[in-house]
N, C-alpha and C. Protein backbone atom coordinates (compact mmCIF):
# COMPACT_ATOMS: atom_id res chain seq x y z
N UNK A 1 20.13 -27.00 -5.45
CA UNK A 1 19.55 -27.51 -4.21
C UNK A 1 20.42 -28.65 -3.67
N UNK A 2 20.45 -28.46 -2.40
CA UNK A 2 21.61 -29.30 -1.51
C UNK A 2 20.54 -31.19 -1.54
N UNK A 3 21.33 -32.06 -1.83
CA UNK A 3 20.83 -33.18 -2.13
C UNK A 3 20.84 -34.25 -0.49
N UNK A 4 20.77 -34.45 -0.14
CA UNK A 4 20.16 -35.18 1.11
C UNK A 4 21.18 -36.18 1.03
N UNK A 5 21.70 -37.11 0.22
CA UNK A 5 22.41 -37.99 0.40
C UNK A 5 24.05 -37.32 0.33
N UNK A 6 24.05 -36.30 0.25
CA UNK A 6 25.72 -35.17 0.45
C UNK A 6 25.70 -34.61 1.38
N UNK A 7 24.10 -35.31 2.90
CA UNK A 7 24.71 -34.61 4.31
C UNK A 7 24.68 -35.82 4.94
N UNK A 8 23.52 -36.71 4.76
CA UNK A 8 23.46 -37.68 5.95
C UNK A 8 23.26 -39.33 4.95
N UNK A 9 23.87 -39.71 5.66
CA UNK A 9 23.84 -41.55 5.52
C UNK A 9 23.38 -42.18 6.36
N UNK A 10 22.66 -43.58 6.33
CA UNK A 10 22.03 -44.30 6.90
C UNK A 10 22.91 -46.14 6.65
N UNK A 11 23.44 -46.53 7.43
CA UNK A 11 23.75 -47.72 7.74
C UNK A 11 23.66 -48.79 8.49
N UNK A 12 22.67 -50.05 8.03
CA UNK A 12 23.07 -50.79 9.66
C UNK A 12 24.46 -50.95 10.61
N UNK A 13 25.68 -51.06 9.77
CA UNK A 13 27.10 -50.97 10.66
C UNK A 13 26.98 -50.50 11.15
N UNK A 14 26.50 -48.42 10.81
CA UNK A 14 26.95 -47.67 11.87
C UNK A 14 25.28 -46.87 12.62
N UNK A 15 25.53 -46.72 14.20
CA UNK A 15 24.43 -47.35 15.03
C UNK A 15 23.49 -47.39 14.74
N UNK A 16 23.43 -48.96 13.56
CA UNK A 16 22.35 -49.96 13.28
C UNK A 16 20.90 -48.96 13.05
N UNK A 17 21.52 -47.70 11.64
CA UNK A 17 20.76 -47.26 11.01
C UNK A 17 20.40 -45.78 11.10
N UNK A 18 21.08 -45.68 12.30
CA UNK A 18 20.30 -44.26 12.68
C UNK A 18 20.93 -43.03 11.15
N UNK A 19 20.12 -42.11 10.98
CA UNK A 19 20.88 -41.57 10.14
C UNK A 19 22.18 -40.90 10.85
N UNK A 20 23.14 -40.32 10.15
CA UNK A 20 24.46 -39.72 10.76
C UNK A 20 24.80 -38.82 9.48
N UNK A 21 25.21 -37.76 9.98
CA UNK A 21 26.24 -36.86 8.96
C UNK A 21 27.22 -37.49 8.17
N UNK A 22 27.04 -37.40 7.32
CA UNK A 22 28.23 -38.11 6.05
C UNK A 22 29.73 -37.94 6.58
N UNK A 23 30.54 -39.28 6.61
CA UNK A 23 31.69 -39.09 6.64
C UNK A 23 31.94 -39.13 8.80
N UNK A 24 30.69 -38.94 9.33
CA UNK A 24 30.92 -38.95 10.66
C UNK A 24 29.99 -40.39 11.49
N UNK A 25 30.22 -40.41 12.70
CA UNK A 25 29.34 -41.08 13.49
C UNK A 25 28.23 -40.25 14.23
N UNK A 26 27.92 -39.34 13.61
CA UNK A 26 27.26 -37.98 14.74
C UNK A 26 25.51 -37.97 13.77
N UNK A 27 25.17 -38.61 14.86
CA UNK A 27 23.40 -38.76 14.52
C UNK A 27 22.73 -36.83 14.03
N UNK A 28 22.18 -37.14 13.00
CA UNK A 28 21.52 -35.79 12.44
C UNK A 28 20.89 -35.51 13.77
N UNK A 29 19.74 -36.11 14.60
CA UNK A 29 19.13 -36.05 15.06
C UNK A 29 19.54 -34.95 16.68
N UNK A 30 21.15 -35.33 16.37
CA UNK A 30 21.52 -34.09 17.58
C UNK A 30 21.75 -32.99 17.37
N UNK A 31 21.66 -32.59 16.41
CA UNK A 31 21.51 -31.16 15.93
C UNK A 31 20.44 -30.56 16.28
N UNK A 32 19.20 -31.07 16.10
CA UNK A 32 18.43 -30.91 16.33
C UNK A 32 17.56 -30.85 17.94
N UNK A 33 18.61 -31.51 18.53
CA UNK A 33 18.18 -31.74 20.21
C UNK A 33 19.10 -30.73 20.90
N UNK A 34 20.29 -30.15 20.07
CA UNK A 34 21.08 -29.14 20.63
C UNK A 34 20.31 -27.73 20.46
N UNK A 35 19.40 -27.75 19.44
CA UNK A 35 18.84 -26.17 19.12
C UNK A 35 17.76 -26.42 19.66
N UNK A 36 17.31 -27.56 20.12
CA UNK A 36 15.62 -27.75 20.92
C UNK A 36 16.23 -27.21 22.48
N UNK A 37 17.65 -28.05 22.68
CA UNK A 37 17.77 -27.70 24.15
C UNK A 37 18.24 -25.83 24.44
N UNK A 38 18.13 -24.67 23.08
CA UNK A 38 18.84 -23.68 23.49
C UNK A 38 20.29 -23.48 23.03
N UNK A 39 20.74 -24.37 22.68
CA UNK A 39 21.89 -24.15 22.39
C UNK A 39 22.37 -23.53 20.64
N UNK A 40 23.65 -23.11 20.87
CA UNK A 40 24.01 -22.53 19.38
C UNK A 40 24.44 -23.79 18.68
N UNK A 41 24.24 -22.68 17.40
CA UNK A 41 25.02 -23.69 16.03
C UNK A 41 26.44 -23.88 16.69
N UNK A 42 26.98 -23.24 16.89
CA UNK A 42 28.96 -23.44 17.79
C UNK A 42 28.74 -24.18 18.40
N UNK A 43 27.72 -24.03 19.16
CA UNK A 43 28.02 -24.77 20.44
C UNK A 43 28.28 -26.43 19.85
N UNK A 44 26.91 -26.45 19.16
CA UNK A 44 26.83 -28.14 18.44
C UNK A 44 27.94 -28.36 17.88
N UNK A 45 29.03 -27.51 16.89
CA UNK A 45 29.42 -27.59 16.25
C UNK A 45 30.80 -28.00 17.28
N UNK A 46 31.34 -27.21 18.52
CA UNK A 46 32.25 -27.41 19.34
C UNK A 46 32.27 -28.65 19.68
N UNK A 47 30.97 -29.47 20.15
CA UNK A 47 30.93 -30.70 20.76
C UNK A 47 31.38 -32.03 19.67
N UNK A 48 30.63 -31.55 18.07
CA UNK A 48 30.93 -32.34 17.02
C UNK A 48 31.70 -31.82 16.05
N UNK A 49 33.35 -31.91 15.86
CA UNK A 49 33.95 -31.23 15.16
C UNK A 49 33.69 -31.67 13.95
N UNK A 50 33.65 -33.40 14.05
CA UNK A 50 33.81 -34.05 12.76
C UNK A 50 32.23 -33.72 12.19
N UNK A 51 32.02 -33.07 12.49
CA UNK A 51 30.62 -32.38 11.62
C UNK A 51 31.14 -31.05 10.94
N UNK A 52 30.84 -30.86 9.62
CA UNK A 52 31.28 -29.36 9.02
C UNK A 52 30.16 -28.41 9.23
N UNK A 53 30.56 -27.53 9.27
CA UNK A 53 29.34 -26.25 9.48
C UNK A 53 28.46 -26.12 8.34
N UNK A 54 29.49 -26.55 7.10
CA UNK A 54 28.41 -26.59 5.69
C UNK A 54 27.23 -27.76 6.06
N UNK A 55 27.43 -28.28 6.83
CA UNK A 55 26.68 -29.94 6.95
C UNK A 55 25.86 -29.51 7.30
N UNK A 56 25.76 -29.53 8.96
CA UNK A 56 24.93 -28.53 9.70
C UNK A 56 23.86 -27.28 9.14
N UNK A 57 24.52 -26.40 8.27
CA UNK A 57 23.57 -25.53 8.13
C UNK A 57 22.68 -26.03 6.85
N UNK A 58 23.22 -27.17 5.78
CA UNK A 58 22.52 -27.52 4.81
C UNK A 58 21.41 -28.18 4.87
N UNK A 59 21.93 -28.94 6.52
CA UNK A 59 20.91 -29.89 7.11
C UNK A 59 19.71 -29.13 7.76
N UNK A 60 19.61 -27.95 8.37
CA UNK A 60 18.50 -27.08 8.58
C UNK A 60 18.14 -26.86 7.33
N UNK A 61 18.67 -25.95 6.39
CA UNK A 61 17.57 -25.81 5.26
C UNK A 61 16.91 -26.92 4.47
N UNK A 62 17.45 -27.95 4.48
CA UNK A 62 16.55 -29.54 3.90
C UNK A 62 15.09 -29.23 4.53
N UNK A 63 15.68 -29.20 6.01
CA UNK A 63 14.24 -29.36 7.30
C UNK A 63 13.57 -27.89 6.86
N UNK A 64 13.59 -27.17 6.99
CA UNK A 64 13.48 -26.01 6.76
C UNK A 64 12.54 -26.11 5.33
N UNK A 65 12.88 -26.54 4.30
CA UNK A 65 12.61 -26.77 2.95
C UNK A 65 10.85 -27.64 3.02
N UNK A 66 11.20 -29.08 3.58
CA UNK A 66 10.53 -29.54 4.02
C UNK A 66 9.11 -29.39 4.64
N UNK A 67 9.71 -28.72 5.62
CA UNK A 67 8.53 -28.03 6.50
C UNK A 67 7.64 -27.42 5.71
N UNK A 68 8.31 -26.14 4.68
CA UNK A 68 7.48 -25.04 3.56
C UNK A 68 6.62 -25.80 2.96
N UNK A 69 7.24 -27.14 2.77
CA UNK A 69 6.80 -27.82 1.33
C UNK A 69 5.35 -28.71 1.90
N UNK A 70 5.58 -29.26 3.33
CA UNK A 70 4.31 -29.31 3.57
C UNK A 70 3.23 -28.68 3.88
N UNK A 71 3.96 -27.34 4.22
CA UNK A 71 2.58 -26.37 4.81
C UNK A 71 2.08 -26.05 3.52
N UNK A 72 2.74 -25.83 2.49
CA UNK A 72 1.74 -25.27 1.23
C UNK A 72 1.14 -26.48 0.60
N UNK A 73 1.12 -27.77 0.88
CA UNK A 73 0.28 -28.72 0.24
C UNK A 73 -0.64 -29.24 1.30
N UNK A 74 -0.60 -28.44 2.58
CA UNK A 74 -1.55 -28.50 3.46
C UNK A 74 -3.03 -28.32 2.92
């Protein structure tokens, strides 16, 4: 299982916490506003190179994981 701290980091230096993809300045959180707005995994991926596709897709199944894990202790 993909470990959470081998996609995204959290720092005040870098913008003062928000989480970001490891190794980048690119907020997790736009991944997520790129597939809310319609758009593809490429597409996100075109706009943020310094994001890896392994990142990206590990970072959906966390959420993904997540989600399961609360609906069955619902």
């Amino acid at each position: 299982m993909t470990q959470l701290s081998s996609i995204l980091h959290s720092s005040l230096d870098i913008l003062g916490g928000t989480p970001v993809f490891v190794g980048t300045r690119v907020p997790v959180k736009n991944l997520f506003d790129y597939l809310e707005a319609g758009d593809s995994l490429d597409t996100f991926l075109d706009e943020f190179p310094t994001v890896a596709r392994e990142q990206a897709i590990q970072a959906l199944e966390l959420a993904w994981g997540a989600l399961l894990t609360h609906a069955h202790s619902s």
